[in-house]
C-alpha atoms as a PDB file:
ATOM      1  CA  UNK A   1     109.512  30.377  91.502  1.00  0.00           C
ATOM      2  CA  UNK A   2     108.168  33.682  92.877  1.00  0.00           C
ATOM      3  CA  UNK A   3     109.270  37.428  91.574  1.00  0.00           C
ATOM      4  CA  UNK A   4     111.714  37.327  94.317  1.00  0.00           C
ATOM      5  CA  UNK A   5     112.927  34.115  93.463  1.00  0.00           C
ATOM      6  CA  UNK A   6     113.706  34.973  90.232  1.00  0.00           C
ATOM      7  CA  UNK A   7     115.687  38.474  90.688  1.00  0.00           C
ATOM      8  CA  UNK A   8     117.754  37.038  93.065  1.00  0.00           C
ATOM      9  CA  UNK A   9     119.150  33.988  90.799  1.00  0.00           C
ATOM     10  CA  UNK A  10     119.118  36.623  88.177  1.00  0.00           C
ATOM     11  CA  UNK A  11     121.125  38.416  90.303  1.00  0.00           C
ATOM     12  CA  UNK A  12     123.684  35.912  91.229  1.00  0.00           C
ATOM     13  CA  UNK A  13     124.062  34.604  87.321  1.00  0.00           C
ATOM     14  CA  UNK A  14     124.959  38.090  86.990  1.00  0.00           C
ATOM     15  CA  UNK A  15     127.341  38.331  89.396  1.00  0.00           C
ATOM     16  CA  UNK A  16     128.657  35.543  88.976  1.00  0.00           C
ATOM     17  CA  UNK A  17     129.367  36.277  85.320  1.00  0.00           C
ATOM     18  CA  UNK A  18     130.892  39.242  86.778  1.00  0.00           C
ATOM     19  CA  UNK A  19     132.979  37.741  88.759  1.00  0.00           C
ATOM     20  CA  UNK A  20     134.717  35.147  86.317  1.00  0.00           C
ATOM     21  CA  UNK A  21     134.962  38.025  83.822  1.00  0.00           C
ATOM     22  CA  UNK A  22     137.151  40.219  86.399  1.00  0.00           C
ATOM     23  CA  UNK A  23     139.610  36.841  86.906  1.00  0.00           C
ATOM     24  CA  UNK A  24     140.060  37.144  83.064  1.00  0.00           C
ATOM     25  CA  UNK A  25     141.155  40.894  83.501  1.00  0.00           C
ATOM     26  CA  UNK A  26     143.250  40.996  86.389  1.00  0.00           C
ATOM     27  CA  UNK A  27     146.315  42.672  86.625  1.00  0.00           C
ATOM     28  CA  UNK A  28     144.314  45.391  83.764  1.00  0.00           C
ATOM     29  CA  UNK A  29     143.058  49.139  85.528  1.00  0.00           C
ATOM     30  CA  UNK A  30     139.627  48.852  86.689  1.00  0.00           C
ATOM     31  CA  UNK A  31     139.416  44.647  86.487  1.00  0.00           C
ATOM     32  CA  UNK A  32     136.835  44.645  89.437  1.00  0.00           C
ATOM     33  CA  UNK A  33     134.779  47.545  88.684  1.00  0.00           C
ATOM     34  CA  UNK A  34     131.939  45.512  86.840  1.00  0.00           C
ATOM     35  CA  UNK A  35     131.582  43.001  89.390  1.00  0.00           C
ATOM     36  CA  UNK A  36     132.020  45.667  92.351  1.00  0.00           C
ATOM     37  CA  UNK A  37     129.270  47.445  90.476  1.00  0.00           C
ATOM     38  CA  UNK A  38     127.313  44.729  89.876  1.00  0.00           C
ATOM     39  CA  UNK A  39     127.082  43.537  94.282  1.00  0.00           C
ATOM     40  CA  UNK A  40     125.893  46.845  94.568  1.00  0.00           C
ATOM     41  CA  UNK A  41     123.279  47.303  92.329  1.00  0.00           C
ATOM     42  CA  UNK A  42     122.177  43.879  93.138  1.00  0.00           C
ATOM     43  CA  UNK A  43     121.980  44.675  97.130  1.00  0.00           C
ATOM     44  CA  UNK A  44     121.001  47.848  96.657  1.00  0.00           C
ATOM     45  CA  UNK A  45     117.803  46.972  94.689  1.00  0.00           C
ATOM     46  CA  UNK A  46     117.519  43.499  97.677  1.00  0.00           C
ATOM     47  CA  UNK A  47     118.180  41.035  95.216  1.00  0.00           C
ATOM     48  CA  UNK A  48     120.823  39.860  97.778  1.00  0.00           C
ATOM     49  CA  UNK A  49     120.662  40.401 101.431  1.00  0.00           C
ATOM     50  CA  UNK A  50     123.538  41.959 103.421  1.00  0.00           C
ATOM     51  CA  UNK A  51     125.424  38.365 103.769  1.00  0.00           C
ATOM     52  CA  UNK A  52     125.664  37.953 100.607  1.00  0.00           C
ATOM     53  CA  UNK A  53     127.343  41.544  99.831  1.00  0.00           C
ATOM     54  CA  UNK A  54     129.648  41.013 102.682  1.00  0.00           C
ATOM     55  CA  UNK A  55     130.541  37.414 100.733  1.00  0.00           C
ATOM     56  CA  UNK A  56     130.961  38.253  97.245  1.00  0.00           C
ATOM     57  CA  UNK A  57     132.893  40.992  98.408  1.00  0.00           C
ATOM     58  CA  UNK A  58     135.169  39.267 100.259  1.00  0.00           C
ATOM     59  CA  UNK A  59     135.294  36.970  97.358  1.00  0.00           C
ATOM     60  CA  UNK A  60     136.683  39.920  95.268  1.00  0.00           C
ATOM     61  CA  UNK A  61     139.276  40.603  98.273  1.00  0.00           C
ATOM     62  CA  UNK A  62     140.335  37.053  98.087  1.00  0.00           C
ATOM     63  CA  UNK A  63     140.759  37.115  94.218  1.00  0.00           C
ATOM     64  CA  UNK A  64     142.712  39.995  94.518  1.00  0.00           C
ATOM     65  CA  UNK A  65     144.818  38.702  97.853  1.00  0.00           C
ATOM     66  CA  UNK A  66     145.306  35.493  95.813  1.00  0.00           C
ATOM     67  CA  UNK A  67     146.424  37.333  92.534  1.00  0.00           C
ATOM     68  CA  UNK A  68     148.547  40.129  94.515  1.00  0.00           C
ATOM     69  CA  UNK A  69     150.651  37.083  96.266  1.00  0.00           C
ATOM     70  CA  UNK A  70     151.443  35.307  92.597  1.00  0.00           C
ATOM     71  CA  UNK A  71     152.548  38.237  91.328  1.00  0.00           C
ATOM     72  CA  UNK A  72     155.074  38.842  94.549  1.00  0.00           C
ATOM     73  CA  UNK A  73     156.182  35.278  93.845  1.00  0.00           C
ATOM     74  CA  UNK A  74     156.717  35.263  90.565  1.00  0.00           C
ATOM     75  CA  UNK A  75     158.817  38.303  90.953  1.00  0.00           C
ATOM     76  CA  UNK A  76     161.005  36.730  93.897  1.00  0.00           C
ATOM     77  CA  UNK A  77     161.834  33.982  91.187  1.00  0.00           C
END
């Protein structure tokens, strides 16, 4: 595994950890902050491309979308 290689699953375990850490804090101020952070850094020092941003971002939209429409259901109950 090349340099490159490596920072980019470094980057991803990262993320990732991010990522699952934020689901454990939603519905707390600032729950996506680390893992929004985290995408950045990560594309802005091309450990992941531009695809990937758009992705794990997304991912955090979804999350969010996902945890936004429980709590409007669990309210209508």
């Amino acid at each position: 595994m090349n340099v490159e290689e490596r920072d980019h699953q470094t980057a991803i375990g990262w993320i990732e950890g991010e990522i699952e850490q934020m689901i454990r804090s939603l519905g707390k101020p600032n729950a996506s902050a680390a893992a929004t952070s985290a995408i950045t850094l990560a594309f802005l020092l091309r450990a992941i491309d531009n695809d990937e941003h758009r992705l794990y971002r997304a991912r955090i939209d979804e999350i969010y979308a996902a945890y936004n429409e429980s709590i409007k259901q669990g309210a209508a109950a």
